[in-house]
Protein backbone atom coordinates (compact mmCIF):
# COMPACT_ATOMS: atom_id res chain seq x y z
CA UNK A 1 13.21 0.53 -22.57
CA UNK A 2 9.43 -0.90 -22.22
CA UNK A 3 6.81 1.13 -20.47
CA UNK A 4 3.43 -0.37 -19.99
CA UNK A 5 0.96 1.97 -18.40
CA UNK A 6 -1.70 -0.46 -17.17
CA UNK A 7 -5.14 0.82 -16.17
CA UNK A 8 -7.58 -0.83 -13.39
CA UNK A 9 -11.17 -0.61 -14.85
CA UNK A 10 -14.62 -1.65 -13.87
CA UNK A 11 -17.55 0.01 -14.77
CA UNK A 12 -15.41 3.06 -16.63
CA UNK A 13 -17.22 3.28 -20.17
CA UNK A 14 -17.87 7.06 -19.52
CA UNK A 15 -14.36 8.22 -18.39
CA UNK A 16 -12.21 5.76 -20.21
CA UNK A 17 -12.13 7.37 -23.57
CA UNK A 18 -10.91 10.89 -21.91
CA UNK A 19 -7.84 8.77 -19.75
CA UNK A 20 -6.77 6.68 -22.88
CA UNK A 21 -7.30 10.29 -25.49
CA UNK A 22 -4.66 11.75 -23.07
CA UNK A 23 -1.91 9.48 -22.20
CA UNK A 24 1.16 10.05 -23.60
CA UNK A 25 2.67 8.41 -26.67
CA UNK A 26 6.56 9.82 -26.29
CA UNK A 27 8.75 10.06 -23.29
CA UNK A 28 12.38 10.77 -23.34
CA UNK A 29 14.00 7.61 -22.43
CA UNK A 30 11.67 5.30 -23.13
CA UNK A 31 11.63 3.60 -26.18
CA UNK A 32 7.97 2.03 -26.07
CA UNK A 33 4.68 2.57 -24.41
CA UNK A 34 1.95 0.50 -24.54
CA UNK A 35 -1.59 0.56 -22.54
CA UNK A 36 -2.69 -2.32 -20.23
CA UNK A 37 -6.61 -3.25 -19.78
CA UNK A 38 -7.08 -4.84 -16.64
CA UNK A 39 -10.72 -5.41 -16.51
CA UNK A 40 -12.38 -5.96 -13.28
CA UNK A 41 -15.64 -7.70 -14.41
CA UNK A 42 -16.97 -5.02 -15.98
CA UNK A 43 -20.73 -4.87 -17.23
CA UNK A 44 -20.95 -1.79 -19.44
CA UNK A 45 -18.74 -1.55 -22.54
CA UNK A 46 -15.48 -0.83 -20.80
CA UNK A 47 -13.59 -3.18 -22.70
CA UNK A 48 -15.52 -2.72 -26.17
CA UNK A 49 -14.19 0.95 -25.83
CA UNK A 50 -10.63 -0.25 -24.70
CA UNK A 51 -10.88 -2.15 -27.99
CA UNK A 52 -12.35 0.85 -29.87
CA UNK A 53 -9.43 3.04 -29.08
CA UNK A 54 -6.91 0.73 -30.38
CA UNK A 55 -5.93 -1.12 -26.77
CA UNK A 56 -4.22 -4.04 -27.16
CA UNK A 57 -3.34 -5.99 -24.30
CA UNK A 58 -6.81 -6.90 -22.34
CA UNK A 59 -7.48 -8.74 -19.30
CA UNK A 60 -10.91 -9.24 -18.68
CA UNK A 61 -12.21 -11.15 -15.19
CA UNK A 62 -15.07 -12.89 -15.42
CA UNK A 63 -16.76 -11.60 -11.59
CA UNK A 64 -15.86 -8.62 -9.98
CA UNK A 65 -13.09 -9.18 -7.23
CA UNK A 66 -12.00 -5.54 -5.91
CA UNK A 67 -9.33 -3.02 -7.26
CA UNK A 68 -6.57 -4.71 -4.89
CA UNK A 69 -7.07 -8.24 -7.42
CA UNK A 70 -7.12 -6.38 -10.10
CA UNK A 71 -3.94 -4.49 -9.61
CA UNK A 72 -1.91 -7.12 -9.47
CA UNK A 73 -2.85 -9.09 -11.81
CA UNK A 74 -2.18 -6.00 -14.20
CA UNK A 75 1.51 -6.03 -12.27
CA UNK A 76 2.40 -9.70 -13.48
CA UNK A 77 0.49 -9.27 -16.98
CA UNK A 78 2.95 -6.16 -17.57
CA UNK A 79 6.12 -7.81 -16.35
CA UNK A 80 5.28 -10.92 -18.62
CA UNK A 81 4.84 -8.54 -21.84
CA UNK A 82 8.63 -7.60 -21.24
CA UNK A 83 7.64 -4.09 -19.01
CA UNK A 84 10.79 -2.37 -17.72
CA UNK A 85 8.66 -0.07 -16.02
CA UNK A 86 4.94 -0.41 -15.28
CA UNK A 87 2.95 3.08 -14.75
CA UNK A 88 -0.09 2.24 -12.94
CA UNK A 89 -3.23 5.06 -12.85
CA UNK A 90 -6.97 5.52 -12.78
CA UNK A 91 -9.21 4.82 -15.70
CA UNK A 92 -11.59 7.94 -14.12
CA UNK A 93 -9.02 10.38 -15.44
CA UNK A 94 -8.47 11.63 -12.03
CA UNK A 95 -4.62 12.07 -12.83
CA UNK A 96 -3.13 13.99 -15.25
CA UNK A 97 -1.95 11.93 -18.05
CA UNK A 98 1.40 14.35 -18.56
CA UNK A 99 2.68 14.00 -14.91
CA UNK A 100 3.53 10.11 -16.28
CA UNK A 101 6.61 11.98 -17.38
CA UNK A 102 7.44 12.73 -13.25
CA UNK A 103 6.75 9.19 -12.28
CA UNK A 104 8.92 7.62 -14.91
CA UNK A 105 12.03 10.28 -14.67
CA UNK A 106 13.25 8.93 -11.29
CA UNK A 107 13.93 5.11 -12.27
CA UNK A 108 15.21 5.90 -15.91
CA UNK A 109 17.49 7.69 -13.64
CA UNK A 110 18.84 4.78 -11.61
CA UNK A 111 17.15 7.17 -8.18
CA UNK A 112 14.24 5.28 -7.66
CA UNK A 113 12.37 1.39 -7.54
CA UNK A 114 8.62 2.99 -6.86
CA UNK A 115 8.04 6.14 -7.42
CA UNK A 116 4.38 7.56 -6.11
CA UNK A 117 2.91 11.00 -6.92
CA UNK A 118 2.06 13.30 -4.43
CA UNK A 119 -1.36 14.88 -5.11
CA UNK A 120 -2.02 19.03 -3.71
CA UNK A 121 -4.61 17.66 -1.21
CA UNK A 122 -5.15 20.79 0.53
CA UNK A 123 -6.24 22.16 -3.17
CA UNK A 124 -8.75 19.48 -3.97
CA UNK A 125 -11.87 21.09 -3.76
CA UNK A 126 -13.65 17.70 -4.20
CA UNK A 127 -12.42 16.46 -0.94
CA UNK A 128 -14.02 17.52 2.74
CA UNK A 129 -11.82 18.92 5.25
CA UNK A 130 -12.31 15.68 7.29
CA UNK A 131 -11.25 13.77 4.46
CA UNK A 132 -8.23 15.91 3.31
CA UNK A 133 -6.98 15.41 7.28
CA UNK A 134 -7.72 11.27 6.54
CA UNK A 135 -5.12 12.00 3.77
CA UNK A 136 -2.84 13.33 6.49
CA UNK A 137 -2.98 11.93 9.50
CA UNK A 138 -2.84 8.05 7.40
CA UNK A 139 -0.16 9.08 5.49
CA UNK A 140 1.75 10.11 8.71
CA UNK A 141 0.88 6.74 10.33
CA UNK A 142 2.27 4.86 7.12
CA UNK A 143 6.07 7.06 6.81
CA UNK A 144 6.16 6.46 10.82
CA UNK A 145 5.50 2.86 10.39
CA UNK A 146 7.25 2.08 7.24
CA UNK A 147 10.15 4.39 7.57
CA UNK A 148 9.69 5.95 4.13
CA UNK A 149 8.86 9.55 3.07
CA UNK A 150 5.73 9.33 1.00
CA UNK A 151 3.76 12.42 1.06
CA UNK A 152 0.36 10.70 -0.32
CA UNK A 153 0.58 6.99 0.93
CA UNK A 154 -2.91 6.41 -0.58
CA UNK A 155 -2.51 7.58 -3.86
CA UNK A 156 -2.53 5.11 -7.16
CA UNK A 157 -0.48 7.34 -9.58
CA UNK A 158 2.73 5.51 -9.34
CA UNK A 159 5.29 3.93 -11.01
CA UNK A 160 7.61 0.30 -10.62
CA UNK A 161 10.79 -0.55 -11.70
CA UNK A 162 10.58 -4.11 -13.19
CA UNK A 163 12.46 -5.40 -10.16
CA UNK A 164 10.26 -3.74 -7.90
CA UNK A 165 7.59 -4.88 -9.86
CA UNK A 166 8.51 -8.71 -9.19
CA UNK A 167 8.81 -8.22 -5.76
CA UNK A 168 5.16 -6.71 -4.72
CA UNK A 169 2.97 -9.44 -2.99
CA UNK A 170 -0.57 -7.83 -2.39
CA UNK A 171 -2.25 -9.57 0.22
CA UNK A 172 -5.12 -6.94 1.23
CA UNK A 173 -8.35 -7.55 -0.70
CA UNK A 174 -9.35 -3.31 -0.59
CA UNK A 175 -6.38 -1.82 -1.45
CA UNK A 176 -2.72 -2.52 -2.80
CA UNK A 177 -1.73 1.09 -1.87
CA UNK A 178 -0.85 1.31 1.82
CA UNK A 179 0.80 -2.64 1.55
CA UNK A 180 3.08 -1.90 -1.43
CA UNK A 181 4.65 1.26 0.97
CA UNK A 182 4.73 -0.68 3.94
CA UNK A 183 6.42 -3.84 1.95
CA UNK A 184 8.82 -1.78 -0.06
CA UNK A 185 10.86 -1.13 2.95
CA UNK A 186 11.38 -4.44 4.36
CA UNK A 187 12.18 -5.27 0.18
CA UNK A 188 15.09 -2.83 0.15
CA UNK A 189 13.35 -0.66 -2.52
CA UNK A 190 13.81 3.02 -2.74
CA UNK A 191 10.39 4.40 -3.07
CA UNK A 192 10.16 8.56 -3.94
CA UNK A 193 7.15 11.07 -4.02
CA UNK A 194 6.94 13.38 -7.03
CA UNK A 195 4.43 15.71 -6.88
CA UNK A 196 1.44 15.75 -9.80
CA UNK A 197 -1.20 17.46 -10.73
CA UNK A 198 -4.99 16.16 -10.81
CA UNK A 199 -7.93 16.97 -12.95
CA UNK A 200 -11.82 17.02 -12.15
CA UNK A 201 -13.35 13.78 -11.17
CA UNK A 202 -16.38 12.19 -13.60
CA UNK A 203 -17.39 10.09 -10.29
CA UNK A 204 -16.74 10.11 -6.81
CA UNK A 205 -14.48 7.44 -5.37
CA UNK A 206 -15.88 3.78 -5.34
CA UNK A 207 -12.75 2.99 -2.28
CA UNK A 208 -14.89 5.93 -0.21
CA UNK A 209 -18.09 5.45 -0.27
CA UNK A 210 -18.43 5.80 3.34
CA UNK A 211 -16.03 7.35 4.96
CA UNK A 212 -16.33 5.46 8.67
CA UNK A 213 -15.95 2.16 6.32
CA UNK A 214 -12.75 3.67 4.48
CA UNK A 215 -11.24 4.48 8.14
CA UNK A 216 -12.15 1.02 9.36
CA UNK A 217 -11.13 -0.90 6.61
CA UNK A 218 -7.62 1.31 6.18
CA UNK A 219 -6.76 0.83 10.04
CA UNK A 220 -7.53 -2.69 9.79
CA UNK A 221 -5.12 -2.96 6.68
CA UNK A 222 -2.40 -0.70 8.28
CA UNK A 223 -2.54 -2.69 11.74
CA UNK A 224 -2.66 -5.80 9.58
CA UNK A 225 0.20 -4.95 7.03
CA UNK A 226 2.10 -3.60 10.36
CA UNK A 227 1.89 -7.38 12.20
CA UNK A 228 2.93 -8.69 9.13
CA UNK A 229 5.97 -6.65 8.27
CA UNK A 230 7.27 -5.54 11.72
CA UNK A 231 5.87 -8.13 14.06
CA UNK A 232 8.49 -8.22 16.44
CA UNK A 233 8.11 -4.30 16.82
CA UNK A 234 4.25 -4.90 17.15
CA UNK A 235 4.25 -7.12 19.82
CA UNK A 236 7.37 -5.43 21.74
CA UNK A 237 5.58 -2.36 21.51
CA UNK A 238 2.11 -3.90 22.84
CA UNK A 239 4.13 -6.29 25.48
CA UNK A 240 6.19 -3.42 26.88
CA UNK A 241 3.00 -1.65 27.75
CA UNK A 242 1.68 -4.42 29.47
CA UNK A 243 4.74 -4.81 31.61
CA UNK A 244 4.96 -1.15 32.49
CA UNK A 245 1.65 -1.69 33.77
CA UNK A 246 2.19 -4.61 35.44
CA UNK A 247 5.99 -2.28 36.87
CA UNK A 248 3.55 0.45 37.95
CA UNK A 249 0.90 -1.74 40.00
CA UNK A 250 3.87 -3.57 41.64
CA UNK A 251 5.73 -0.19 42.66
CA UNK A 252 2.38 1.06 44.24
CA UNK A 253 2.43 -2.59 46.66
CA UNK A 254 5.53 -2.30 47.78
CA UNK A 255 5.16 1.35 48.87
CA UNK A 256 2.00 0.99 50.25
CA UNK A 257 3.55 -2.25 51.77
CA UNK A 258 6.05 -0.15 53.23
CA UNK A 259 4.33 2.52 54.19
CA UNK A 260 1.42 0.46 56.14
CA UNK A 261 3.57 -2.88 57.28
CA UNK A 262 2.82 -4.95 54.98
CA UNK A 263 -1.49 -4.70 55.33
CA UNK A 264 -3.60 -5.67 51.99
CA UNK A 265 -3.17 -4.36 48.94
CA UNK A 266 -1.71 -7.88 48.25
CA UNK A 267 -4.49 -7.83 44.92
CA UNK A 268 -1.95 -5.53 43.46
CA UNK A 269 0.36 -7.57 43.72
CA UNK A 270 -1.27 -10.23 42.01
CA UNK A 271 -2.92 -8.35 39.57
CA UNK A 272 1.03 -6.83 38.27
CA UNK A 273 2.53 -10.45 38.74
CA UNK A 274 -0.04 -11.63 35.86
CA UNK A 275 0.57 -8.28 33.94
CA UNK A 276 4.66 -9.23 33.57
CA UNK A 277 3.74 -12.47 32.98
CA UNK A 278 1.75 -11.64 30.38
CA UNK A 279 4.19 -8.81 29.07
CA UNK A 280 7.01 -11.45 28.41
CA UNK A 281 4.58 -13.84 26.95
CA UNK A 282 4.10 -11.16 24.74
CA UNK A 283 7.17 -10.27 23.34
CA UNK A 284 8.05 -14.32 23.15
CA UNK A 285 5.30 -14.31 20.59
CA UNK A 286 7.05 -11.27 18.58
CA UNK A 287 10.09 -12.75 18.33
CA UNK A 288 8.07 -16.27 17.00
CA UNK A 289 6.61 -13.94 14.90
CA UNK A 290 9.57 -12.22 13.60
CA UNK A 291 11.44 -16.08 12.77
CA UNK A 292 8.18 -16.32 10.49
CA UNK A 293 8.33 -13.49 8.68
CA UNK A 294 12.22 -14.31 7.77
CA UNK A 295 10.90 -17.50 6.65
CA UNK A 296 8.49 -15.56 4.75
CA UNK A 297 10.77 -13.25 3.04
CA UNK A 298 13.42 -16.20 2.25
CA UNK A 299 10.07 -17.83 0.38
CA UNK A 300 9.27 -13.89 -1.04
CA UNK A 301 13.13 -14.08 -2.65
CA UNK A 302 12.67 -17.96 -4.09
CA UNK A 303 9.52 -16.52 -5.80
CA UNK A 304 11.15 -13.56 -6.74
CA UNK A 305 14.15 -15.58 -8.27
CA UNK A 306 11.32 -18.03 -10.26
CA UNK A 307 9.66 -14.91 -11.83
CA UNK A 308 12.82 -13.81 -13.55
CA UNK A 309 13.61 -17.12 -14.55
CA UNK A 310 9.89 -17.13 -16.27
CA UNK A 311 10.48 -13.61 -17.47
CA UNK A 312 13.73 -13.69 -19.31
């Protein structure tokens, strides 16, 4: 039994000795662990220090394309050096190194594809009160659209099966966490939280560095990943609104019609017509939506099915 732990990195030449001095080099049930490099474009001496410390499987991208990239090209490097499970954390040390244990225990176990640890948000003294109830309330929005049970949807301590691991398609450029919850559902994977413990930053996050940005750029991603992986819901939802509306303005003509013979009001009745209209129009477009994401997924298991034929 393989695990890779593979490390995201740009810019880290200050915290990376610390994460790589402290990850572990035994784990019951596991029969090797190596370190992965994935190098975002870095321009200090992240990877001379990778190399220093005895690192070596290296990826290093020649321009800087986001953490999101840079995850998964870590994901297919690991699965093509014979991974059987790939541990993926920061290279800022924010996680502690021992809790690898936690994340790995569950699919050794047969209980788990993705296992994601839950961090004690309400003890992090390093995050605002606003922020810790960002934590919250997007992590509510996430289980309630996803169906799954993950206390800390946007945490990056977490660990994939290999079979998980070949089914994770990241399309969102800022971050692979909320997509790979949202997508594991729809993949028939069984994802877990464990809780873990976290240590004191050496930086503050590079995903937050404004927090009205992170909240726009999330919703955007959780709207977006929630079109793509339950459009018919999306659009029932949104076109069932619209014809309530349109239910409501045509119950208030006909009992003012009643009630004053049939006088005006006829804009109401105009005005609900075009709401229905538009209602059903609407939830034609989620079901055309919903034939194209099965077409989607039947191309998701081909490309599944050609990555374990290149992987054996």
């Amino acid at each position: 039994m393989k695990l890779i732990i593979q490390i995201p990195c740009y810019n880290e030449e200050v915290a990376l000795p610390v994460t790589l001095s402290q990850l572990p080099t035994h784990i019951d049930g596991i029969d090797e662990i190596e370190v992965l490099i994935s190098d975002d474009g870095s321009t200090d001496r992240t990877v001379e220090i990778a190399k220093e410390y005895g690192v070596k499987h290296i990826i290093t991208a020649t321009h800087h394309r986001g953490l999101a990239k840079t995850f998964i090209v870590g994901i297919e490097k690991s699965i093509a050096l014979g991974a059987d499970i790939i541990v993926n954390t920061d290279a800022d040390n924010q996680y502690c190194a021992d809790d690898i244990e936690k994340l790995v225990k569950p699919i050794l176990e047969g209980t788990a594809d993705i296992v994601i640890g839950a961090r004690p948000i309400k003890d992090i003294k390093s995050f605002s009160p606003f922020k810790k109830f960002l934590q919250y309330f997007g992590s509510k929005v996430v289980r309630l659209i996803s169906s799954t049970y993950i206390d800390d949807v946007p945490c990056g301590f977490r660990a994939f099966s290999k079979e998980a691991a070949l089914s994770i398609n990241v399309f969102d450029n800022y971050t692979y966490t909320i997509e790979t919850v949202i997508q594991s559902r729809t993949k028939g994977l069984h994802v877990l939280s464990v809780p873990i413990r976290v240590n004191s930053s050496f930086r503050k996050s590079r995903l937050v560095k404004n927090i009205f940005s992170y909240v726009q750029k999330n919703s955007f991603t959780i709207l977006r990943m929630f079109i793509i992986y339950r459009p018919f819901r999306f659009f029932a939802f949104i076109g069932s609104l619209v014809i309530l509306s349109g239910l409501i303005l045509l119950g208030r003509f006909l009992i003012l019609y009643f009630l004053q013979d049939g006088n005006g009001h006829i804009q109401s009745l105009i005005i609900s017509s075009i709401l229905i209209i538009t209602g059903f129009q609407t939830i034609v477009f989620g079901v055309l939506a919903d034939l194209l994401s099965i077409n989607r997924k039947l191309v998701e298991d081909v490309q599944v099915r050609v990555k374990r034929l290149e992987n054996k």
